[in-house]
PDB file of N, CA and C in Angstrom:
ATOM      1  N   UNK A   1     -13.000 -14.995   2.590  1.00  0.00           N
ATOM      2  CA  UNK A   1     -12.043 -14.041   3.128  1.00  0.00           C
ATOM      3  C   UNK A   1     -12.635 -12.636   3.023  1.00  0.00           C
ATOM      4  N   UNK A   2     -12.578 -12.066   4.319  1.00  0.00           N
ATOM      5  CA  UNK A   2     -13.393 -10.454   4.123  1.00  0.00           C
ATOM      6  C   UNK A   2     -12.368 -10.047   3.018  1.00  0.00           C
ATOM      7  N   UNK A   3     -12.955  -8.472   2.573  1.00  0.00           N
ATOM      8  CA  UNK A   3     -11.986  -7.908   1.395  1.00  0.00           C
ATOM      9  C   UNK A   3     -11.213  -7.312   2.090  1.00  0.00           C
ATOM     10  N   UNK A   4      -9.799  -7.057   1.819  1.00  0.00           N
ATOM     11  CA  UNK A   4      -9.063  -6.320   2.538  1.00  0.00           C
ATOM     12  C   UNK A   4      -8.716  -5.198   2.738  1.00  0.00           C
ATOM     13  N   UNK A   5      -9.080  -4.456   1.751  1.00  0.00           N
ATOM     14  CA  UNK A   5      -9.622  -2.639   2.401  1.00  0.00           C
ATOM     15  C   UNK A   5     -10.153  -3.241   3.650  1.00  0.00           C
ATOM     16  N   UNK A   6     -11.653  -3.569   4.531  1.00  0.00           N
ATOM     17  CA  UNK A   6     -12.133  -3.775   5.470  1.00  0.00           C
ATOM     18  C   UNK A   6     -11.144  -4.245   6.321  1.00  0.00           C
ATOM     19  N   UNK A   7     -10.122  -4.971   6.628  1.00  0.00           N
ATOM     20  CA  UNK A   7      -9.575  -5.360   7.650  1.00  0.00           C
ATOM     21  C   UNK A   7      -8.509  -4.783   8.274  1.00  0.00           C
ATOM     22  N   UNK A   8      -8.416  -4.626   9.034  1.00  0.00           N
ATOM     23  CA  UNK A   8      -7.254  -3.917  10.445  1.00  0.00           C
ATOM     24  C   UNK A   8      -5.754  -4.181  10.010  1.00  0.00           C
ATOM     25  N   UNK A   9      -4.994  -3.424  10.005  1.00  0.00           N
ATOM     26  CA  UNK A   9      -3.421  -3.926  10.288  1.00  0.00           C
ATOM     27  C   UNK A   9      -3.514  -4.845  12.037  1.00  0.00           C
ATOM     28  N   UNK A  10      -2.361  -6.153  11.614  1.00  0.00           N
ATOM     29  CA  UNK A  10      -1.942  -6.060  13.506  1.00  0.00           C
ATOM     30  C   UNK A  10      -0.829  -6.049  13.533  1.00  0.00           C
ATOM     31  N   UNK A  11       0.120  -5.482  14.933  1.00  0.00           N
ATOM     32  CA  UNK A  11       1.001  -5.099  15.042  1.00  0.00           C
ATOM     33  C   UNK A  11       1.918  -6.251  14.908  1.00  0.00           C
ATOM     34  N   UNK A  12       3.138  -5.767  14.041  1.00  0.00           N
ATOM     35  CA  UNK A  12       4.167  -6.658  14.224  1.00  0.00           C
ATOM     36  C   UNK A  12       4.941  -6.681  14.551  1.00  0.00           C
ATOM     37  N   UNK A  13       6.254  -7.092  14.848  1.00  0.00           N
ATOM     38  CA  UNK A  13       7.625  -7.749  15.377  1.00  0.00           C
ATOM     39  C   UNK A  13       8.487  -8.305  14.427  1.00  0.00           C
ATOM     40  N   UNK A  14       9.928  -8.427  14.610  1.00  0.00           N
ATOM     41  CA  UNK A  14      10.780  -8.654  14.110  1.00  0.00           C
ATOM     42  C   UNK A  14      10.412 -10.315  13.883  1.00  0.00           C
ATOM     43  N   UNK A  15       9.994 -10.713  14.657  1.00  0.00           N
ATOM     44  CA  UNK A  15       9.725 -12.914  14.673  1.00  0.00           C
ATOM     45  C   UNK A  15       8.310 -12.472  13.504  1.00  0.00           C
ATOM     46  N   UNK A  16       7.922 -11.452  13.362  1.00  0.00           N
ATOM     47  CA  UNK A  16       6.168 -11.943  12.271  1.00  0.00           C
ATOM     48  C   UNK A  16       6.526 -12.619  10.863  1.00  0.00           C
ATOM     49  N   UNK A  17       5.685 -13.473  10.723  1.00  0.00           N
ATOM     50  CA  UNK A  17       5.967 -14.096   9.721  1.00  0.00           C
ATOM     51  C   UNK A  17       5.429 -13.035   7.994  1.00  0.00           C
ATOM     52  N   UNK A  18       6.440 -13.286   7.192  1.00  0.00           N
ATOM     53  CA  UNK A  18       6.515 -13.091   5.973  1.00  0.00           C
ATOM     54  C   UNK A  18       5.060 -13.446   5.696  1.00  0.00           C
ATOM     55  N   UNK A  19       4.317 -13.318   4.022  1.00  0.00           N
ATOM     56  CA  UNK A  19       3.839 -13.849   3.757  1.00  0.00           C
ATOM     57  C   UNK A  19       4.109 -14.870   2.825  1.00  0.00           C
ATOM     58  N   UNK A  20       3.486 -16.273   2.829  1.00  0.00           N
ATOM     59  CA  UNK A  20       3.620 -17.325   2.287  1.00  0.00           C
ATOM     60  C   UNK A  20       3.312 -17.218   0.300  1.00  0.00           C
ATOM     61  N   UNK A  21       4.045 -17.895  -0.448  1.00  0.00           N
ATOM     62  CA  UNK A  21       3.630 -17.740  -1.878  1.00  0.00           C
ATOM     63  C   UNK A  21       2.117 -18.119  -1.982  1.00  0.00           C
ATOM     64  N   UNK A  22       1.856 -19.400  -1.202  1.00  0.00           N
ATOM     65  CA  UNK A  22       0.288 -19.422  -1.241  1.00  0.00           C
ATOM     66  C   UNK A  22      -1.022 -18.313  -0.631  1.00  0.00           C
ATOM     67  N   UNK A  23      -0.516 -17.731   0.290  1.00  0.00           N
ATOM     68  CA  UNK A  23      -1.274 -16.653   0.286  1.00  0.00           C
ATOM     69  C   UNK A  23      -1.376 -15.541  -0.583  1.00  0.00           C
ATOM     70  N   UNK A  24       0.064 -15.095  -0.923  1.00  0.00           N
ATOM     71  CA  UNK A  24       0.123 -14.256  -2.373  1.00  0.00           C
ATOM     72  C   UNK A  24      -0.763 -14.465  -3.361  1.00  0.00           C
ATOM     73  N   UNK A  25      -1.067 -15.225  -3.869  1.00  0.00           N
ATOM     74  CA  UNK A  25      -2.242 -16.128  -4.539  1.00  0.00           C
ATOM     75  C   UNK A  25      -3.493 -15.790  -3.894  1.00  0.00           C
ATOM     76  N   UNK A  26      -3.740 -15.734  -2.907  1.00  0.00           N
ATOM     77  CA  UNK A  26      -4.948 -15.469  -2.570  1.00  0.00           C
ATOM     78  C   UNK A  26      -4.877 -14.072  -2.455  1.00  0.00           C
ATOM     79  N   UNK A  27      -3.815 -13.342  -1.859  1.00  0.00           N
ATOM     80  CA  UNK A  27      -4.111 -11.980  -1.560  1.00  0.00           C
ATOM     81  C   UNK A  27      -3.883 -10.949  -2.887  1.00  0.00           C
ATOM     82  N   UNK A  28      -3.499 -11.362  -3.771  1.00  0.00           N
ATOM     83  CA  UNK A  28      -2.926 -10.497  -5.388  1.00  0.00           C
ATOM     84  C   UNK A  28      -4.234 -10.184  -5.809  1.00  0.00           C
ATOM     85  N   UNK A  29      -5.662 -10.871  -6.231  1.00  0.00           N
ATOM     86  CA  UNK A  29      -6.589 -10.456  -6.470  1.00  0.00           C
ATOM     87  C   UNK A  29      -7.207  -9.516  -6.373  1.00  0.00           C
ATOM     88  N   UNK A  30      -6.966  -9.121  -5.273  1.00  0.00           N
ATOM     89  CA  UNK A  30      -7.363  -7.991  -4.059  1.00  0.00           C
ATOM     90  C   UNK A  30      -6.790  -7.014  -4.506  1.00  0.00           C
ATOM     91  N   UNK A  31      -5.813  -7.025  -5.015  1.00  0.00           N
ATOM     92  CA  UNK A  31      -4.797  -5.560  -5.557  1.00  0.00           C
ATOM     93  C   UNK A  31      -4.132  -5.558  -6.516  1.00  0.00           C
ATOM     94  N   UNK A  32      -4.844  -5.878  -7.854  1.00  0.00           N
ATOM     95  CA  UNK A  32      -4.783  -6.527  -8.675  1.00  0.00           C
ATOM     96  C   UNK A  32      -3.243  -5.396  -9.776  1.00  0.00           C
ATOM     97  N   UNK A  33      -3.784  -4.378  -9.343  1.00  0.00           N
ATOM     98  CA  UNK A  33      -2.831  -3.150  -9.701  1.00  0.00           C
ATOM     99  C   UNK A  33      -1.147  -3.246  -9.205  1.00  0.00           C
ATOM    100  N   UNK A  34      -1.185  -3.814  -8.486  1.00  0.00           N
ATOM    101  CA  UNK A  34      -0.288  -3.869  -7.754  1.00  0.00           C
ATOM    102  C   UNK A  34       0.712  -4.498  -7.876  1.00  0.00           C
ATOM    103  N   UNK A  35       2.259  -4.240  -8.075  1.00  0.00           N
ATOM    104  CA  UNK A  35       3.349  -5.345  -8.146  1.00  0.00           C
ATOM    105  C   UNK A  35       4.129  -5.442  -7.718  1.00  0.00           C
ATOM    106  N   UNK A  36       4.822  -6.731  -7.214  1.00  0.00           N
ATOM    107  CA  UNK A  36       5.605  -7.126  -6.071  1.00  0.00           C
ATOM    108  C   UNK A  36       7.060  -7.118  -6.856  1.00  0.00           C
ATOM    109  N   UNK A  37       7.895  -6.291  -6.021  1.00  0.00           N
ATOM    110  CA  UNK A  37       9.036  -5.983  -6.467  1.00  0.00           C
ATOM    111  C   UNK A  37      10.051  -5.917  -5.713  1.00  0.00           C
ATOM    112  N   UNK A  38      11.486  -6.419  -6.568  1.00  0.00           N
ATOM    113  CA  UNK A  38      12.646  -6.498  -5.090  1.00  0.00           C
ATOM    114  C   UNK A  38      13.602  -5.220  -5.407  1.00  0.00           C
ATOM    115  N   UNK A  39      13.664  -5.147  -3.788  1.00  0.00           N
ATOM    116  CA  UNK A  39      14.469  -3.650  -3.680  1.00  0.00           C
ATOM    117  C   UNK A  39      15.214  -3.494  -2.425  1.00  0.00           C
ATOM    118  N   UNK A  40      16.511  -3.484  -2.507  1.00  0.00           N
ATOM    119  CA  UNK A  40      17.263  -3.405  -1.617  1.00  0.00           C
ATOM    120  C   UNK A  40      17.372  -4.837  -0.901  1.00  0.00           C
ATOM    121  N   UNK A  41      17.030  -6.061  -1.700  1.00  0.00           N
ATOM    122  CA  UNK A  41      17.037  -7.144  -1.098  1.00  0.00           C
ATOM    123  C   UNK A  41      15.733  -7.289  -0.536  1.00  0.00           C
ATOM    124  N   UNK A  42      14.781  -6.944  -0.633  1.00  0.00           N
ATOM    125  CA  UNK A  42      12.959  -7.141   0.118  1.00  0.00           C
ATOM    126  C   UNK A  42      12.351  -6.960  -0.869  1.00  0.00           C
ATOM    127  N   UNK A  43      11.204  -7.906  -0.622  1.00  0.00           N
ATOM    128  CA  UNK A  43       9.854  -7.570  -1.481  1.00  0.00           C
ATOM    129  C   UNK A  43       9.028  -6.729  -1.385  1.00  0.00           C
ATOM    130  N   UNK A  44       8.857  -5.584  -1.853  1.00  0.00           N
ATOM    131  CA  UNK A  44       7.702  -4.723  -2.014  1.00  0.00           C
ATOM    132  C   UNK A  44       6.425  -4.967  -2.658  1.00  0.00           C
ATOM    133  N   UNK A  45       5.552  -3.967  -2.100  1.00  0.00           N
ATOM    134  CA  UNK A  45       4.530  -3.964  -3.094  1.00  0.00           C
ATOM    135  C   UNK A  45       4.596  -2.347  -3.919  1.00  0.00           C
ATOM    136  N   UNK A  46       4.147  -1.907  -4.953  1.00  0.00           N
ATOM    137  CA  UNK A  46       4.484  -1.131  -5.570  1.00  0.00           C
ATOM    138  C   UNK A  46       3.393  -0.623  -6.643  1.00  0.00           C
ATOM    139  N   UNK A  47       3.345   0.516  -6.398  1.00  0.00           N
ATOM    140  CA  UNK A  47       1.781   0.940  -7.597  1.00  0.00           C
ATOM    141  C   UNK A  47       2.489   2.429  -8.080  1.00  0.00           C
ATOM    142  N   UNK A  48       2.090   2.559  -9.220  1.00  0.00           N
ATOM    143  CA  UNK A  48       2.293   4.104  -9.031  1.00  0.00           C
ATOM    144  C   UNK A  48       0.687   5.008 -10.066  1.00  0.00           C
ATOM    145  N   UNK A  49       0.281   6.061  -9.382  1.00  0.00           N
ATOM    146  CA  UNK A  49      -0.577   6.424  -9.184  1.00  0.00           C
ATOM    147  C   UNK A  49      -1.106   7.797 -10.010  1.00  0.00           C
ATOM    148  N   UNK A  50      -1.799   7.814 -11.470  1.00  0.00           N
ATOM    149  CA  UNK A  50      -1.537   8.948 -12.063  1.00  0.00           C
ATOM    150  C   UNK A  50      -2.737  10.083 -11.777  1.00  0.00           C
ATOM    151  N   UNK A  51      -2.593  10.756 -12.071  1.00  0.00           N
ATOM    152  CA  UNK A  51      -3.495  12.349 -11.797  1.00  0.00           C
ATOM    153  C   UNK A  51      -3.258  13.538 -12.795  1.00  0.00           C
ATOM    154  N   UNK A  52      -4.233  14.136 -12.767  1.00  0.00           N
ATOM    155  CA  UNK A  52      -4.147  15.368 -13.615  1.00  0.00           C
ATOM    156  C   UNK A  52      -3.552  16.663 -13.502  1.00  0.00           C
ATOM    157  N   UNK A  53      -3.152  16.648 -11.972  1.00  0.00           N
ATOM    158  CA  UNK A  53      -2.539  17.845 -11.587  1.00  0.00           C
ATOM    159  C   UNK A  53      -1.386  17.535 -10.247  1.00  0.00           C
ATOM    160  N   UNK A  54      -0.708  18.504  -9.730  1.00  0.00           N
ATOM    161  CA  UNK A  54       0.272  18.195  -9.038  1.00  0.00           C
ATOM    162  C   UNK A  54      -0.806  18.567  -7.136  1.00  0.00           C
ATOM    163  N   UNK A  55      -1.872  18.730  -7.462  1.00  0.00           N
ATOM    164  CA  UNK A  55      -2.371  18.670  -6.271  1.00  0.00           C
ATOM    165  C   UNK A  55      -3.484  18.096  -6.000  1.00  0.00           C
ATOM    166  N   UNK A  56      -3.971  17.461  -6.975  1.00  0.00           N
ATOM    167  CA  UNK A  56      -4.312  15.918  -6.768  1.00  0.00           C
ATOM    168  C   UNK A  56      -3.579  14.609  -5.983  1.00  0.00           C
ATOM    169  N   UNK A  57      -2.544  15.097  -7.031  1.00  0.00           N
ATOM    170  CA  UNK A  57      -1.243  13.991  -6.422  1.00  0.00           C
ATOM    171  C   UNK A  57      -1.359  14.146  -5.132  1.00  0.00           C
ATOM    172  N   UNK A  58      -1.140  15.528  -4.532  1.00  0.00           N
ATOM    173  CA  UNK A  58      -0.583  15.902  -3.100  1.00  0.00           C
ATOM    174  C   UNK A  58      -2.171  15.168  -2.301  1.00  0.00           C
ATOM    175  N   UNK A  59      -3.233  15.854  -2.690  1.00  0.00           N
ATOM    176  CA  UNK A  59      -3.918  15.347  -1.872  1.00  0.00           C
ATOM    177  C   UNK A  59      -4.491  13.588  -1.406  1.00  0.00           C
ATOM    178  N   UNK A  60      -3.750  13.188  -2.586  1.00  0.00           N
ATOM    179  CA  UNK A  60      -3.685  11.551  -2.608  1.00  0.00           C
ATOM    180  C   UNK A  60      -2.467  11.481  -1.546  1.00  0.00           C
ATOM    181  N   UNK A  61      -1.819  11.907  -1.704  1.00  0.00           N
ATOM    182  CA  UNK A  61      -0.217  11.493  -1.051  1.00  0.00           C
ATOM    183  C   UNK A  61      -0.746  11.460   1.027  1.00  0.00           C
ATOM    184  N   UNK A  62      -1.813  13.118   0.876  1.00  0.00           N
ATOM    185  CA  UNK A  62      -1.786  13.436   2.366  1.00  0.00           C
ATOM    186  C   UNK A  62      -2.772  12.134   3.113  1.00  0.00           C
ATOM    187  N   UNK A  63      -3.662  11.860   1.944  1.00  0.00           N
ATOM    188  CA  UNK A  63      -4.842  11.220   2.728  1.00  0.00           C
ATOM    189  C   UNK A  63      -4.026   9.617   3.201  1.00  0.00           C
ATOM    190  N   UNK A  64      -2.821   8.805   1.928  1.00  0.00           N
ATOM    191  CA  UNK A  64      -2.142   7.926   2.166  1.00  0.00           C
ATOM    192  C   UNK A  64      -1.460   8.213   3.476  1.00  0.00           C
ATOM    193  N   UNK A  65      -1.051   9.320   3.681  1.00  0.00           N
ATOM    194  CA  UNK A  65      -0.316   9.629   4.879  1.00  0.00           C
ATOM    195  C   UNK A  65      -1.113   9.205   6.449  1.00  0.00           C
ATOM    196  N   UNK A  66      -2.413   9.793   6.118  1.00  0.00           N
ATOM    197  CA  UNK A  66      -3.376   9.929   7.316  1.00  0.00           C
ATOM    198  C   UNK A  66      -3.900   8.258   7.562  1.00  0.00           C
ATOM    199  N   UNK A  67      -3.996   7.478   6.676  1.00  0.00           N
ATOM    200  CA  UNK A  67      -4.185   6.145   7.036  1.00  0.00           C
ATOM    201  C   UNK A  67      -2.972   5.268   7.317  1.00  0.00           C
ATOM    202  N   UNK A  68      -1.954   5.869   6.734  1.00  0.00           N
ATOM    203  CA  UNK A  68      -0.163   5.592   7.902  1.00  0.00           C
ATOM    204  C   UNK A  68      -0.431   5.560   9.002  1.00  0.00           C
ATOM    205  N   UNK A  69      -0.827   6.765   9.137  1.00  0.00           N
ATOM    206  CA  UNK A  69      -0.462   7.282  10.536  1.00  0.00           C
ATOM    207  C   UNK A  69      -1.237   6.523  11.483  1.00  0.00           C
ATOM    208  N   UNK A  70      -2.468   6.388  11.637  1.00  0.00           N
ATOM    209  CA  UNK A  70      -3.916   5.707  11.914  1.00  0.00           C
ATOM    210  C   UNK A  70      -3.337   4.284  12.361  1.00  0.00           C
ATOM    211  N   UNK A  71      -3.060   3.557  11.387  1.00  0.00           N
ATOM    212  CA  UNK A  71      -2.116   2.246  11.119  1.00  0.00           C
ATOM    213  C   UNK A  71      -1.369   1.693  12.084  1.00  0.00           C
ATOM    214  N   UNK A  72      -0.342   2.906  11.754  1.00  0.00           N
ATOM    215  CA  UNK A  72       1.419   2.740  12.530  1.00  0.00           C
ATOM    216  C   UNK A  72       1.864   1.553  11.492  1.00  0.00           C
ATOM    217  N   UNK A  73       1.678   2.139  10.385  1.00  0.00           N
ATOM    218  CA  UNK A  73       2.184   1.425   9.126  1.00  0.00           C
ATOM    219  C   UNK A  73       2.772   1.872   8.010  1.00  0.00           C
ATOM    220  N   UNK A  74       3.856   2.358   7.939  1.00  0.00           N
ATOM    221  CA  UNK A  74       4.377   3.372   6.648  1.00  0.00           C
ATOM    222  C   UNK A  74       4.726   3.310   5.592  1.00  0.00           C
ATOM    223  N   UNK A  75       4.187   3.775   4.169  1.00  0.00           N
ATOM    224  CA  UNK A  75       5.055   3.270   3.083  1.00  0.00           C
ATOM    225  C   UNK A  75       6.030   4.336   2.585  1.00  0.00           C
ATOM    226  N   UNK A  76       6.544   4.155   1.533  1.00  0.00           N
ATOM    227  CA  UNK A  76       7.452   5.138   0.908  1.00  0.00           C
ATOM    228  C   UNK A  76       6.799   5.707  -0.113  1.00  0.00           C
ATOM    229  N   UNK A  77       6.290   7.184  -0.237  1.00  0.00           N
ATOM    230  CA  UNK A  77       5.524   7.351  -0.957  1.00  0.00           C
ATOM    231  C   UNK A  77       6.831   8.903  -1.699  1.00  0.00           C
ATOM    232  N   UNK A  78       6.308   8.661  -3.000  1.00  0.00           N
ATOM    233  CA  UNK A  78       7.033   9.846  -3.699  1.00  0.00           C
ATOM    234  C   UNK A  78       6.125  10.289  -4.842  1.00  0.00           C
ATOM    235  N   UNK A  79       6.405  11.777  -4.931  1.00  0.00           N
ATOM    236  CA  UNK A  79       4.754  12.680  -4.677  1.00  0.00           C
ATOM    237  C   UNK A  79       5.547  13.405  -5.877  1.00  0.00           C
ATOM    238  N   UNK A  80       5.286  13.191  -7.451  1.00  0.00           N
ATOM    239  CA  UNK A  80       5.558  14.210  -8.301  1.00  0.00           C
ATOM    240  C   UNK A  80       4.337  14.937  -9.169  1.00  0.00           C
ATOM    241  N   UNK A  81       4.696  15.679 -10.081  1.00  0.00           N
ATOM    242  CA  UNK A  81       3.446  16.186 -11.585  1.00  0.00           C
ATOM    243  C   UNK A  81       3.386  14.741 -11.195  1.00  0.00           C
ATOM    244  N   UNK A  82       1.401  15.061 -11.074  1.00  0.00           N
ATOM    245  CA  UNK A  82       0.378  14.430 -11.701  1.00  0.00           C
ATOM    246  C   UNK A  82       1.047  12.665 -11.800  1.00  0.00           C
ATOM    247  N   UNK A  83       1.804  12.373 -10.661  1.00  0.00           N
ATOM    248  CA  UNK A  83       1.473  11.204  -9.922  1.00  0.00           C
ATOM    249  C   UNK A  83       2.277  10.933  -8.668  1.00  0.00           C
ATOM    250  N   UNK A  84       2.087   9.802  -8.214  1.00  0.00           N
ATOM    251  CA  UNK A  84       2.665   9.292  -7.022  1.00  0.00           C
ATOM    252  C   UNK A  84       2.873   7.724  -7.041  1.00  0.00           C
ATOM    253  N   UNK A  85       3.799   7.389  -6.758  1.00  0.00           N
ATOM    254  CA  UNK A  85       4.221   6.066  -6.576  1.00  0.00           C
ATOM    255  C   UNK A  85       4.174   5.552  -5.122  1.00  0.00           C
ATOM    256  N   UNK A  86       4.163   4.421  -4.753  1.00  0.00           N
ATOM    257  CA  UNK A  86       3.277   3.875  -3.159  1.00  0.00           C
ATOM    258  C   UNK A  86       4.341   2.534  -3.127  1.00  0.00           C
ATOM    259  N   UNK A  87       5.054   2.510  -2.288  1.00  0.00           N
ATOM    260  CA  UNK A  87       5.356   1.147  -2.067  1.00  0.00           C
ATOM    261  C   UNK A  87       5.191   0.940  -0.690  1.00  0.00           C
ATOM    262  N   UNK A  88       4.674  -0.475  -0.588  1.00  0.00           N
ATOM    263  CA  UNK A  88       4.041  -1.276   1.011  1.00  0.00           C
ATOM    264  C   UNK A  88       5.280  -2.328   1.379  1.00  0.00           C
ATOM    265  N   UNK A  89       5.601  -2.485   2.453  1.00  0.00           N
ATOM    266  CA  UNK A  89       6.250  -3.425   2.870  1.00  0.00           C
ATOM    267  C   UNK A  89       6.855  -3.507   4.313  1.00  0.00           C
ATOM    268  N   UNK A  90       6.886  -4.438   5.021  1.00  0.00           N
ATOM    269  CA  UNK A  90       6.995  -4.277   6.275  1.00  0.00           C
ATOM    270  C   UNK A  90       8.600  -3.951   6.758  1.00  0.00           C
ATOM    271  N   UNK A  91       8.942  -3.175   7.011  1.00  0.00           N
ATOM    272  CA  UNK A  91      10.094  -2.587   7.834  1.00  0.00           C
ATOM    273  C   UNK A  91      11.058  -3.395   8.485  1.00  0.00           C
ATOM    274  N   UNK A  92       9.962  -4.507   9.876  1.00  0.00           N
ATOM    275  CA  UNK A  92      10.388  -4.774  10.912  1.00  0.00           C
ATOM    276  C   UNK A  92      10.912  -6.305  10.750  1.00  0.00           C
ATOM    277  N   UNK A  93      10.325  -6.914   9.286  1.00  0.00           N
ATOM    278  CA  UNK A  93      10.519  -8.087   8.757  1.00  0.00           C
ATOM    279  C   UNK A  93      11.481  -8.117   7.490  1.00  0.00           C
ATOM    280  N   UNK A  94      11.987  -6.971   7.043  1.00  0.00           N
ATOM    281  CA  UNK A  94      11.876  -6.863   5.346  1.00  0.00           C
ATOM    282  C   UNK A  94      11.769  -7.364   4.381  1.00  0.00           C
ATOM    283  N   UNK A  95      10.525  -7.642   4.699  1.00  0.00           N
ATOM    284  CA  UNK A  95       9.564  -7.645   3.286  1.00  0.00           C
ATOM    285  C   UNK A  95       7.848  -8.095   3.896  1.00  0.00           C
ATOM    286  N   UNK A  96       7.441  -8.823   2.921  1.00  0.00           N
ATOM    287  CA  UNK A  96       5.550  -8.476   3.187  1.00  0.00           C
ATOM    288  C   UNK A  96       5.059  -9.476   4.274  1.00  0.00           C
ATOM    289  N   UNK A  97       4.116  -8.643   4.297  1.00  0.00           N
ATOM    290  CA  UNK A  97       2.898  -8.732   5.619  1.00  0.00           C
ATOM    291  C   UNK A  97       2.151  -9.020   4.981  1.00  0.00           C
ATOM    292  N   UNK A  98       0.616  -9.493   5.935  1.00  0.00           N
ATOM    293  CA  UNK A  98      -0.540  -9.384   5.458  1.00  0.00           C
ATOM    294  C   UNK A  98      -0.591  -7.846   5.365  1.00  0.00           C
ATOM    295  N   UNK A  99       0.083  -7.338   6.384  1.00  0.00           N
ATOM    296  CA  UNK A  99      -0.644  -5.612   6.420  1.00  0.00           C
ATOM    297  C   UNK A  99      -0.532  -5.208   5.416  1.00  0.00           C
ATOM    298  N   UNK A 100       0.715  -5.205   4.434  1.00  0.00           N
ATOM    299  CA  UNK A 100       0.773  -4.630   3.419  1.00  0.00           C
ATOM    300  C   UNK A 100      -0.027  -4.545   2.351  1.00  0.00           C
ATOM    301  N   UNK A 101      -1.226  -5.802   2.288  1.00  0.00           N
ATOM    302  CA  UNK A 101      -1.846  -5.982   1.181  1.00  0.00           C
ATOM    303  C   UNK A 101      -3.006  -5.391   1.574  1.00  0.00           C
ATOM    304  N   UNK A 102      -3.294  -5.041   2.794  1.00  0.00           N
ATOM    305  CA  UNK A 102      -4.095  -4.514   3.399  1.00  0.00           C
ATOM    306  C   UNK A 102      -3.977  -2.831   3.074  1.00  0.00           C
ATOM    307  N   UNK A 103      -2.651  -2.222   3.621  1.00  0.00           N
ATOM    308  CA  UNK A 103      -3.095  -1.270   3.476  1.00  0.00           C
ATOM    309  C   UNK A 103      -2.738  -0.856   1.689  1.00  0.00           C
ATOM    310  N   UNK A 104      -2.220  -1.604   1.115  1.00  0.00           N
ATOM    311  CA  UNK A 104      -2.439  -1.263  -0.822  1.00  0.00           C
ATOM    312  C   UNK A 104      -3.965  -1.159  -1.012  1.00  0.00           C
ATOM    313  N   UNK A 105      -4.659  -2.028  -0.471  1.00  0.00           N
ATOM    314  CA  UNK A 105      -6.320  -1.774  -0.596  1.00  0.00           C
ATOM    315  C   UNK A 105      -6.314  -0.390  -0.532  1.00  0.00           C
ATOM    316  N   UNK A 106      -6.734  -0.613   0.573  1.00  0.00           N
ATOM    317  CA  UNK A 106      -6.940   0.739   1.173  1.00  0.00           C
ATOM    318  C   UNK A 106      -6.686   1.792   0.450  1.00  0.00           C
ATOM    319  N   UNK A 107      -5.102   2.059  -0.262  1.00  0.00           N
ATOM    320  CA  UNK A 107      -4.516   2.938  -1.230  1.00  0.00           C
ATOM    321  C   UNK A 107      -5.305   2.891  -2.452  1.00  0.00           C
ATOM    322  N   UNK A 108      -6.011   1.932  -2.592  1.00  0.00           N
ATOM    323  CA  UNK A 108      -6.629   1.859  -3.960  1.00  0.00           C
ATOM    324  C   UNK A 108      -7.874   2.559  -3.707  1.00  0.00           C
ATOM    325  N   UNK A 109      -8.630   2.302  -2.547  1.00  0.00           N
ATOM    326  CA  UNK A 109      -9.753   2.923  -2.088  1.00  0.00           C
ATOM    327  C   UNK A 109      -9.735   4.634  -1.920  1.00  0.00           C
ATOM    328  N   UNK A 110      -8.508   5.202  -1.467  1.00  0.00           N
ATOM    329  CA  UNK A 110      -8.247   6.198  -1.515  1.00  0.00           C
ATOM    330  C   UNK A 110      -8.027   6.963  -2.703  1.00  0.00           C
ATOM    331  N   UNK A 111      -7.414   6.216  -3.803  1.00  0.00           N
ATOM    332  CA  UNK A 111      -7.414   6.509  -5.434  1.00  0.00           C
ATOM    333  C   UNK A 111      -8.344   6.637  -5.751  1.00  0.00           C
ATOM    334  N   UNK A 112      -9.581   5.823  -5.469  1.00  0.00           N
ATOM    335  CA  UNK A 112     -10.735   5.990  -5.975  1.00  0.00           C
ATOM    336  C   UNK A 112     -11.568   7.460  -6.011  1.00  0.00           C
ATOM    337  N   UNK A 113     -11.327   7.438  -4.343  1.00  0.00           N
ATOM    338  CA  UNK A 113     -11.935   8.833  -3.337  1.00  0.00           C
ATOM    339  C   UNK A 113     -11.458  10.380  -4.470  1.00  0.00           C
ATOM    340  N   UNK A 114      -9.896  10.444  -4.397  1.00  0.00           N
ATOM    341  CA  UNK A 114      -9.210  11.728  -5.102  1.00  0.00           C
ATOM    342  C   UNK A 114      -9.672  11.725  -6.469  1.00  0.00           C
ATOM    343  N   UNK A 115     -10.011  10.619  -7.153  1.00  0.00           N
ATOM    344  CA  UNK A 115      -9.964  10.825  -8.388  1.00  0.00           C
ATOM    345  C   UNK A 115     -11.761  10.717  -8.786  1.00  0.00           C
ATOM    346  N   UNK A 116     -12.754  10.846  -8.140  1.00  0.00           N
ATOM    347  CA  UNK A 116     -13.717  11.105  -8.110  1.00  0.00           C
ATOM    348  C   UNK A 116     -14.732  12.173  -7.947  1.00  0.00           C
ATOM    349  N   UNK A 117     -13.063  12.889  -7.048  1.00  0.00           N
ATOM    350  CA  UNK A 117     -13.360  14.225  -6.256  1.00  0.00           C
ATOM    351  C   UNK A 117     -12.957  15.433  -7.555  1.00  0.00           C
ATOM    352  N   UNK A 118     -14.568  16.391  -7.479  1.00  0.00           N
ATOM    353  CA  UNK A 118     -13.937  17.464  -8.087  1.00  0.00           C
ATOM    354  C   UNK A 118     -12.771  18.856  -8.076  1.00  0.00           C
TER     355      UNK A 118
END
């Protein structure tokens, strides 16, 4: 299985299928940080994200934003002191996608980026 930072969102629909418990299993590895949580009746995915300053945070928050946008995939992101919390989950289904685990990668890849950066 490629890693999933590398792979594409595809667009979904109200009929897209959930993901299966057996794929969860395969795809949790991948985002190992990451935990699946119920909210409002749906499964999320859910990280929250620490930093040293309140514009760290921000600039983690903008770059999460810019691979949203890119996407056409949105999470709920909330941006305080020196962290941010990220939850993934599909909208149009409520609850998870492959995309979602996809773009948590990604979020992790981007954690990496801010918190590397001087």
């Amino acid at each position: 299985m490629a890693q999933l930072a590398q792979q594409e969102c595809t667009a979904c629909t109200a009929d897209s299928p959930r993901v299966l418990a057996a794929e969860i299993v395969k795809l949790s590895p991948q985002i190992p940080d990451w935990n699946i949580v119920e909210e409002e009746g749906e499964s999320r995915l859910k990280r929250i994200y620490k930093f040293p300053d309140f514009l760290k945070a921000l600039d983690f928050t903008n770059k999460v934003g810019d691979i949203a946008e890119k996407a056409g995939h949105h999470p709920a992101l909330l941006t305080e002191w020196g962290k941010v919390t990220v939850s993934w989950w599909t909208h149009s289904i409520g609850g998870l996608h492959k995309n979602d685990f996809i773009m948590a990668a990604k979020t992790d890849e981007i954690a990496s980026q801010v918190a590397e950066k001087k």
